[in-house]
Protein backbone atom coordinates (compact mmCIF):
# COMPACT_ATOMS: atom_id res chain seq x y z
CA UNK A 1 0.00 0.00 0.00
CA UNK A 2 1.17 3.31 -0.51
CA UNK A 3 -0.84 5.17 1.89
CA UNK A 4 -1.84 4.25 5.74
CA UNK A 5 -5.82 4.81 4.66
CA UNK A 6 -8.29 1.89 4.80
CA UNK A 7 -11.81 1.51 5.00
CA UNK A 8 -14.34 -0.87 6.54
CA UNK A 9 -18.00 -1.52 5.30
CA UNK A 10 -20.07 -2.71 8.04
CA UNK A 11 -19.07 -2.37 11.64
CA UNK A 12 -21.21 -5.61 12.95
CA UNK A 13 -19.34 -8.76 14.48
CA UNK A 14 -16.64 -8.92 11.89
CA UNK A 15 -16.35 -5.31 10.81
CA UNK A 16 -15.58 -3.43 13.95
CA UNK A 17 -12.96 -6.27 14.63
CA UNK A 18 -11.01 -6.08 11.48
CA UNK A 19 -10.62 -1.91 12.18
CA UNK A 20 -9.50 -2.83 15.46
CA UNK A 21 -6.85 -4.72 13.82
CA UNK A 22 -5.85 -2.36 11.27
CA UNK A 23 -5.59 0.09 13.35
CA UNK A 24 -3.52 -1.74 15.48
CA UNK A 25 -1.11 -2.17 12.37
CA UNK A 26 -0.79 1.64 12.07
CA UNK A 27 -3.80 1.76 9.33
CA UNK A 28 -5.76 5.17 9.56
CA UNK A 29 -9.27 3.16 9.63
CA UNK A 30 -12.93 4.89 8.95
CA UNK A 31 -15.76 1.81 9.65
CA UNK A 32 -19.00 2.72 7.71
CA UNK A 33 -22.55 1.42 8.54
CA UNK A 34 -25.49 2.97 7.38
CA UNK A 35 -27.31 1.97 10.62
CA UNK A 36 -26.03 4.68 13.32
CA UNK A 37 -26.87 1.89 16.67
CA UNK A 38 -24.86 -0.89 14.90
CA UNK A 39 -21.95 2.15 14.49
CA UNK A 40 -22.14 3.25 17.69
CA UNK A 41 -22.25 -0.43 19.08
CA UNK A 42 -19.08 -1.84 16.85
CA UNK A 43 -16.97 1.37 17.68
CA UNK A 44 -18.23 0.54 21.59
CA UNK A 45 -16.90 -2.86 21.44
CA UNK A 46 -13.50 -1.50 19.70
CA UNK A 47 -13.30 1.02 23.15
CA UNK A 48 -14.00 -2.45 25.22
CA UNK A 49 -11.65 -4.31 23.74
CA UNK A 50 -8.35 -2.10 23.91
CA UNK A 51 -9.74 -1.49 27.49
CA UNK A 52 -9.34 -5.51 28.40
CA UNK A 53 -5.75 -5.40 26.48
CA UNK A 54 -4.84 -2.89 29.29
CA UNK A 55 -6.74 -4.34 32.06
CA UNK A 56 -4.57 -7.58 31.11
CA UNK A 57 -1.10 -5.88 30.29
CA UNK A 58 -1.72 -6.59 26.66
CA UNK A 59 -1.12 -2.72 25.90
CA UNK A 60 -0.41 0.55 27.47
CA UNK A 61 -2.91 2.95 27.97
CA UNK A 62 -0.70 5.11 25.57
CA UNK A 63 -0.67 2.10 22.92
CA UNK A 64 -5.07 1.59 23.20
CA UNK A 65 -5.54 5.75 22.99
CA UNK A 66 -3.60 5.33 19.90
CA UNK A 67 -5.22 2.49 18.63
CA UNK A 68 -8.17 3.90 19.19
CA UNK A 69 -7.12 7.63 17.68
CA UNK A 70 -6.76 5.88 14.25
CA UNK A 71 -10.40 4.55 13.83
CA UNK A 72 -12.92 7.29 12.91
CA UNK A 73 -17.04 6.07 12.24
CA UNK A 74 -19.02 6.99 9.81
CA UNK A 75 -22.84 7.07 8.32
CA UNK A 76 -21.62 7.74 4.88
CA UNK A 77 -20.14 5.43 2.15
CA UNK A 78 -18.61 8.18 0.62
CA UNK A 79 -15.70 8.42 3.02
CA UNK A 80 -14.56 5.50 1.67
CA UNK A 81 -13.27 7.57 -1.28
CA UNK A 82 -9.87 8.40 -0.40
CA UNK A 83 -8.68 4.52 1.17
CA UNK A 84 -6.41 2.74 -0.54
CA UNK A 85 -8.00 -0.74 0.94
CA UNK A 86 -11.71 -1.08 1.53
CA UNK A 87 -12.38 -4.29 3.10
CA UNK A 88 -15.90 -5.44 2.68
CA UNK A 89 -17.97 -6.91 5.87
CA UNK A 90 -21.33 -6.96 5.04
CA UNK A 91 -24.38 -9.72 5.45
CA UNK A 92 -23.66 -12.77 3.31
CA UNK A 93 -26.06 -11.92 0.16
CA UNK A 94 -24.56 -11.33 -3.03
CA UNK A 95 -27.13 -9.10 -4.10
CA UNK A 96 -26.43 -7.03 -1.11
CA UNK A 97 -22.58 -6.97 -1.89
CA UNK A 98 -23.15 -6.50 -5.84
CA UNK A 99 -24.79 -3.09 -5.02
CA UNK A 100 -22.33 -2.25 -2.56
CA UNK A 101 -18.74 -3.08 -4.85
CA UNK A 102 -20.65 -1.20 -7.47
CA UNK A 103 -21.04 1.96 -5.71
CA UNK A 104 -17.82 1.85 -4.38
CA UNK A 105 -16.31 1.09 -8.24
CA UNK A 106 -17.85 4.69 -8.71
CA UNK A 107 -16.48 6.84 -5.53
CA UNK A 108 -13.37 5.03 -5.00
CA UNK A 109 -9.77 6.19 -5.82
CA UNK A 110 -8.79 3.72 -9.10
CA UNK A 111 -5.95 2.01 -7.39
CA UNK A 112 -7.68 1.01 -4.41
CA UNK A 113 -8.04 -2.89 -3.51
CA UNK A 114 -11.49 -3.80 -3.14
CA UNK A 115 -11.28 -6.86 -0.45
CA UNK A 116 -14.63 -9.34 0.72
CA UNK A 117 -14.67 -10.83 4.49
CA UNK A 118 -16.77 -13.39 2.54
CA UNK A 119 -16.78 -16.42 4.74
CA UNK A 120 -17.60 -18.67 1.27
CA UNK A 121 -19.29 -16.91 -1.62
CA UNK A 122 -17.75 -16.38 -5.07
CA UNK A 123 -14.88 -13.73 -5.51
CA UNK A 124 -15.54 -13.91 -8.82
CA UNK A 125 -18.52 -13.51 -8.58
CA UNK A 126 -18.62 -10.38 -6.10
CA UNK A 127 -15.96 -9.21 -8.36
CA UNK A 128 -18.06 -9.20 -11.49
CA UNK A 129 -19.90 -5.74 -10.01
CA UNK A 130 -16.44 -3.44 -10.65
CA UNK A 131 -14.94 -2.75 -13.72
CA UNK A 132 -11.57 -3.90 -12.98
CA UNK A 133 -12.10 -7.32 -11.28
CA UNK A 134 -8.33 -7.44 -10.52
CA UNK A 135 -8.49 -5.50 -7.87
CA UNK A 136 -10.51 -7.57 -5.56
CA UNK A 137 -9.86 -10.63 -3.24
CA UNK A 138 -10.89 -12.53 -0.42
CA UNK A 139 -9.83 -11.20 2.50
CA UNK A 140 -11.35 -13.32 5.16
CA UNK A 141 -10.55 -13.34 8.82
CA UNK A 142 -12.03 -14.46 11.96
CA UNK A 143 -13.97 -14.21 14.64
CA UNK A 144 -12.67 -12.38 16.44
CA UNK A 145 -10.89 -10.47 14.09
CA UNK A 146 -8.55 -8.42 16.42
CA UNK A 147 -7.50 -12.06 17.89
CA UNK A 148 -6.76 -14.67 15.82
CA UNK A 149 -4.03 -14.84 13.58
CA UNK A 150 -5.30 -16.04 10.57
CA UNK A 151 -6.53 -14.61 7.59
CA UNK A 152 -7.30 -16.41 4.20
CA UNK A 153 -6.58 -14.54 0.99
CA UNK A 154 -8.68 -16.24 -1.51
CA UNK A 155 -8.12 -15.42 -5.44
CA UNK A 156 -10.81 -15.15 -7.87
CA UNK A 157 -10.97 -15.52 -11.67
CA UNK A 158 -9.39 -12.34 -12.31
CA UNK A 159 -7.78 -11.22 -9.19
CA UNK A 160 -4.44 -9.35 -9.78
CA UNK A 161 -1.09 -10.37 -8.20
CA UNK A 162 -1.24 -6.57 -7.19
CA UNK A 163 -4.40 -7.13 -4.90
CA UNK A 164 -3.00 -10.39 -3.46
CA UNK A 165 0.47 -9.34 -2.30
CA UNK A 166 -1.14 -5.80 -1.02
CA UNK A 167 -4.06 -7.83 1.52
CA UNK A 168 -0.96 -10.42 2.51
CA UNK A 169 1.52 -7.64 3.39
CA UNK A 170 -1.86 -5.07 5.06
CA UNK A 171 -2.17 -8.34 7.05
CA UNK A 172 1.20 -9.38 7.85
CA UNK A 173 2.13 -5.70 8.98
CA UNK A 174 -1.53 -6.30 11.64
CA UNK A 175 0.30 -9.18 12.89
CA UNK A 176 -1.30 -11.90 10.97
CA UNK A 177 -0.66 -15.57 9.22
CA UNK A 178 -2.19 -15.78 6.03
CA UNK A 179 -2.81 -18.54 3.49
CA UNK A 180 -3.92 -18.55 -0.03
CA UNK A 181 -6.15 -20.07 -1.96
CA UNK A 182 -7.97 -20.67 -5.31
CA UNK A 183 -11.45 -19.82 -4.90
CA UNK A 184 -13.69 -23.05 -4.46
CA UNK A 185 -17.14 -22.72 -2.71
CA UNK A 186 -15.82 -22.17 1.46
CA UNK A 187 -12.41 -22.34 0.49
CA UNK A 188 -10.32 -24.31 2.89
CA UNK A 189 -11.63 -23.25 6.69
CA UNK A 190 -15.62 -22.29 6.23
CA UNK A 191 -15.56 -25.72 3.94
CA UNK A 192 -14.98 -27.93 6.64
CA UNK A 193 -16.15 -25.72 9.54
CA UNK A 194 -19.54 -25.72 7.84
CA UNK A 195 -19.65 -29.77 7.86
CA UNK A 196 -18.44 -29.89 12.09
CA UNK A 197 -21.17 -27.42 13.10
CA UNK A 198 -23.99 -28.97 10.72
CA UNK A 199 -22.77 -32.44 12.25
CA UNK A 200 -23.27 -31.03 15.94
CA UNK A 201 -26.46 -30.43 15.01
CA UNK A 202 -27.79 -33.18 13.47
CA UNK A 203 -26.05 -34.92 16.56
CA UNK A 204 -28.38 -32.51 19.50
CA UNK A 205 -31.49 -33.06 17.01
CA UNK A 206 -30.60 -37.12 17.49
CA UNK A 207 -29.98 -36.50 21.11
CA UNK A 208 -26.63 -37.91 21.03
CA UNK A 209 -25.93 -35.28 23.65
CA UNK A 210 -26.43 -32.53 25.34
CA UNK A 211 -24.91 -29.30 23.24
CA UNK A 212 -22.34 -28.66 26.32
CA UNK A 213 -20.75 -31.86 26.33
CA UNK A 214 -20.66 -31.45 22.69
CA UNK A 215 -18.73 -28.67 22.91
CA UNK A 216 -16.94 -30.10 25.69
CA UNK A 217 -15.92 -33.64 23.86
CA UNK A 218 -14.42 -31.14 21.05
CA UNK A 219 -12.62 -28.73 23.09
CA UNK A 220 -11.05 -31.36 25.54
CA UNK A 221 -11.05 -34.37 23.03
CA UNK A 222 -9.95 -33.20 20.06
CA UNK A 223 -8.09 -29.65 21.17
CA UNK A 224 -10.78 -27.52 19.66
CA UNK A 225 -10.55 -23.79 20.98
CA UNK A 226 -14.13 -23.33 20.83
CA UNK A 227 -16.94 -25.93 20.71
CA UNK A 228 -19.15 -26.13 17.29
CA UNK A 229 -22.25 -24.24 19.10
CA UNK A 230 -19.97 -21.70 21.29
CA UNK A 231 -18.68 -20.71 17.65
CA UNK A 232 -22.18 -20.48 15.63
CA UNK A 233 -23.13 -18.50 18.18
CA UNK A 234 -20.24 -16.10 18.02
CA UNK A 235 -20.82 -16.12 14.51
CA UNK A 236 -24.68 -15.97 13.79
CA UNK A 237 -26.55 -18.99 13.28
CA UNK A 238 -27.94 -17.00 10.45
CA UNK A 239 -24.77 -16.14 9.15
CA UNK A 240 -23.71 -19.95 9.41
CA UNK A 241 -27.45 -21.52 7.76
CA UNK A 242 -26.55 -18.74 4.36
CA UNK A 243 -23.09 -20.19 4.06
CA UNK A 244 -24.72 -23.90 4.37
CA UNK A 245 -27.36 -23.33 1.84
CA UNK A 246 -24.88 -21.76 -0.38
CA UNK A 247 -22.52 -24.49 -0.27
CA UNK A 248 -25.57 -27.11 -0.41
CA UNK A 249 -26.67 -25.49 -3.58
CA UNK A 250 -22.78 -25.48 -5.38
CA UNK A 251 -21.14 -28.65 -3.55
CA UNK A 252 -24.08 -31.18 -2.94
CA UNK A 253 -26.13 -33.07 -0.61
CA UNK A 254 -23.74 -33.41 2.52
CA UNK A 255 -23.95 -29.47 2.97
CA UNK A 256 -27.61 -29.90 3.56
CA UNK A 257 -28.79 -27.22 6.44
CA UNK A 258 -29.79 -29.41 9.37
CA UNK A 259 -33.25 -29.07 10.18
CA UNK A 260 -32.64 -27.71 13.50
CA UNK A 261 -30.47 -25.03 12.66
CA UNK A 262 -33.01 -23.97 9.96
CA UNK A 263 -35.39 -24.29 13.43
CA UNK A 264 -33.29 -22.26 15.54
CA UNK A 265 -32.69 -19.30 12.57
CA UNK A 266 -36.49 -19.31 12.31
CA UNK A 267 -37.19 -18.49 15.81
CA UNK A 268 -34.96 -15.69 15.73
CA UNK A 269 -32.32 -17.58 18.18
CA UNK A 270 -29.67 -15.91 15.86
CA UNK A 271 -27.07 -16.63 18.78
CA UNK A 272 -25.10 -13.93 21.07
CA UNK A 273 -25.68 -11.14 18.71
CA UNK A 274 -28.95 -11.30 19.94
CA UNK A 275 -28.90 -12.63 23.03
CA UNK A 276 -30.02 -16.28 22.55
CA UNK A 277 -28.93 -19.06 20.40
CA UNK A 278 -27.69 -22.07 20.98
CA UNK A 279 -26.77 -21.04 24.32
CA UNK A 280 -29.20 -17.77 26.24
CA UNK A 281 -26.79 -14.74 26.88
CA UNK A 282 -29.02 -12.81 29.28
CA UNK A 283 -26.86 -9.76 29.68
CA UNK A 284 -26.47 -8.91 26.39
CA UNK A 285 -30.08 -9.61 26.23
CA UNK A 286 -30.37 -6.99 29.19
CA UNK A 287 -28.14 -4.42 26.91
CA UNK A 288 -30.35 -4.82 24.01
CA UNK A 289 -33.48 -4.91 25.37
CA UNK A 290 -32.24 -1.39 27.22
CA UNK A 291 -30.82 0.05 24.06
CA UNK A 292 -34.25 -0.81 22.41
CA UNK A 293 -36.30 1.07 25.18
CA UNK A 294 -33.72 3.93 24.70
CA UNK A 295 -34.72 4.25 21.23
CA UNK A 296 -38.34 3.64 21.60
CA UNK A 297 -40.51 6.98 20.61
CA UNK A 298 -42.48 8.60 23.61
CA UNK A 299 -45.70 7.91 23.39
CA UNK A 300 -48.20 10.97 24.45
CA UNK A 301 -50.95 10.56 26.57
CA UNK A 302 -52.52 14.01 25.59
């Protein structure tokens, strides 16, 4: 890159965590979301995270105010303009991220790297939106962004060597491993992470066991991190059921949504986002519940 200037579409569970970790490489970062609450909540949870690196000696107070100095919100798309990197971290619908890489094709400098957080939809595809499809790539990283080390560059069609090497040294300089790969429906990590949480599921809808010593058996049995249902509900167990029907619909049968899941989306148990999924979160619950009463109109009893 040959300017310190990135931008961030979409400031939800992955957003606001990949500007934390820009701007922790020394990126100048503006996150955009068109909804000010999710805004004000991802640049909240930036603030709460640099204040747990100090609280555990991670950082210096000095080291999170200047973290924190280089990430600036925003309600408009068009500050995206001047960034040489816009990394893309919106809802998994390609119609949703056609209209957005198109816009941006129109207000964005013409050597700027257009990057998706796409967990497992086409590159190519997204790409087809912009007029020079060489400048974007996968740029996918996970949950939670500002932690783990990995990010996976994935190549479409027609991206450009340019657009590769500039994501793989953006994320080395943050601190990051990355990989690369030809794109393939999932590409290497949301392939097979798809089929372990779709299996714990059809395994609770059996009753093979309880969803805690699911989680339990993985994390102590086979050195998981995280258990399968701790992670979909990091993640969305909406966010998880579009990547399953999407890679049902290109790779086959054995991607087929479990029923439950598809039970669980459907009565809005979209995990911690929301405050219930798999598992019931009852203080973020609290929070949201608060910030919708907040936000609630006054009603007037004249």
């Amino acid at each position: 890159m040959t300017s310190n200037t990135a931008a961030v579409i979409g400031a939800g569970v992955m957003g606001n965590g990949i500007a934390q970790s820009l701007a922790s490489g020394g990126f100048d970062v503006v996150l955009i979301d068109a909804q000010a609450q999710a805004l004000e909540r991802g640049v909240g949870l930036i603030e709460a995270n640099l204040r747990k690196g100090v609280e555990r000696g991670k950082l210096s107070d000095d080291e999170a105010q200047a973290v924190r100095g280089r990430v600036r919100g925003s309600l408009k798309l068009e500050d995206a303009a001047g960034a040489t990197l816009v990394i893309e971290a919106i809802p998994e619908r390609m119609a949703l991220k056609h209209e957005l890489f198109s816009r941006l094709d129109a207000l964005c400098r013409p050597d700027a790297v257009f990057a998706t957080n796409t967990s497992a939809l086409s590159i190519t595809e997204i790409a087809s939106a912009v007029n020079d499809p060489a400048r974007v790539v996968g740029m996918h990283y996970f949950n939670p962004a500002h932690v783990m080390r990995l990010v996976e560059i994935v190549r479409g069609l027609a991206t450009g060597d340019r657009a590769v090497e500039t994501v793989r040294a953006v994320a080395e300089r943050c601190g990051k491993e990355t990989v690369l790969v030809n794109e393939a429906p999932g590409f290497a990590t949301s392939r097979i992470n798809a089929l372990i949480g779709n299996e714990a599921f059809y395994m609770l809808m059996e009753g093979v066991a309880s969803a805690r010593d699911i989680d339990k058996a993985m994390k102590l049995g086979l050195n998981h991190p995280m258990g399968p249902f701790e992670m979909i509900d990091l993640v969305g167990l909406d966010t998880r059921l579009h990547v399953l029907e999407y890679l049902h619909a290109t790779l086959g049968e054995k991607f087929r949504p479990c029923p439950l899941l598809v039970k669980y989306v459907k009565a809005g148990r979209l995990g911690k986002k929301v405050g219930r999924g798999v598992y019931d979160y009852p203080e973020e619950l609290e929070r949201l519940q608060s910030e919708k009463k907040r936000s609630a109109p006054s009603v007037s009893m004249a």
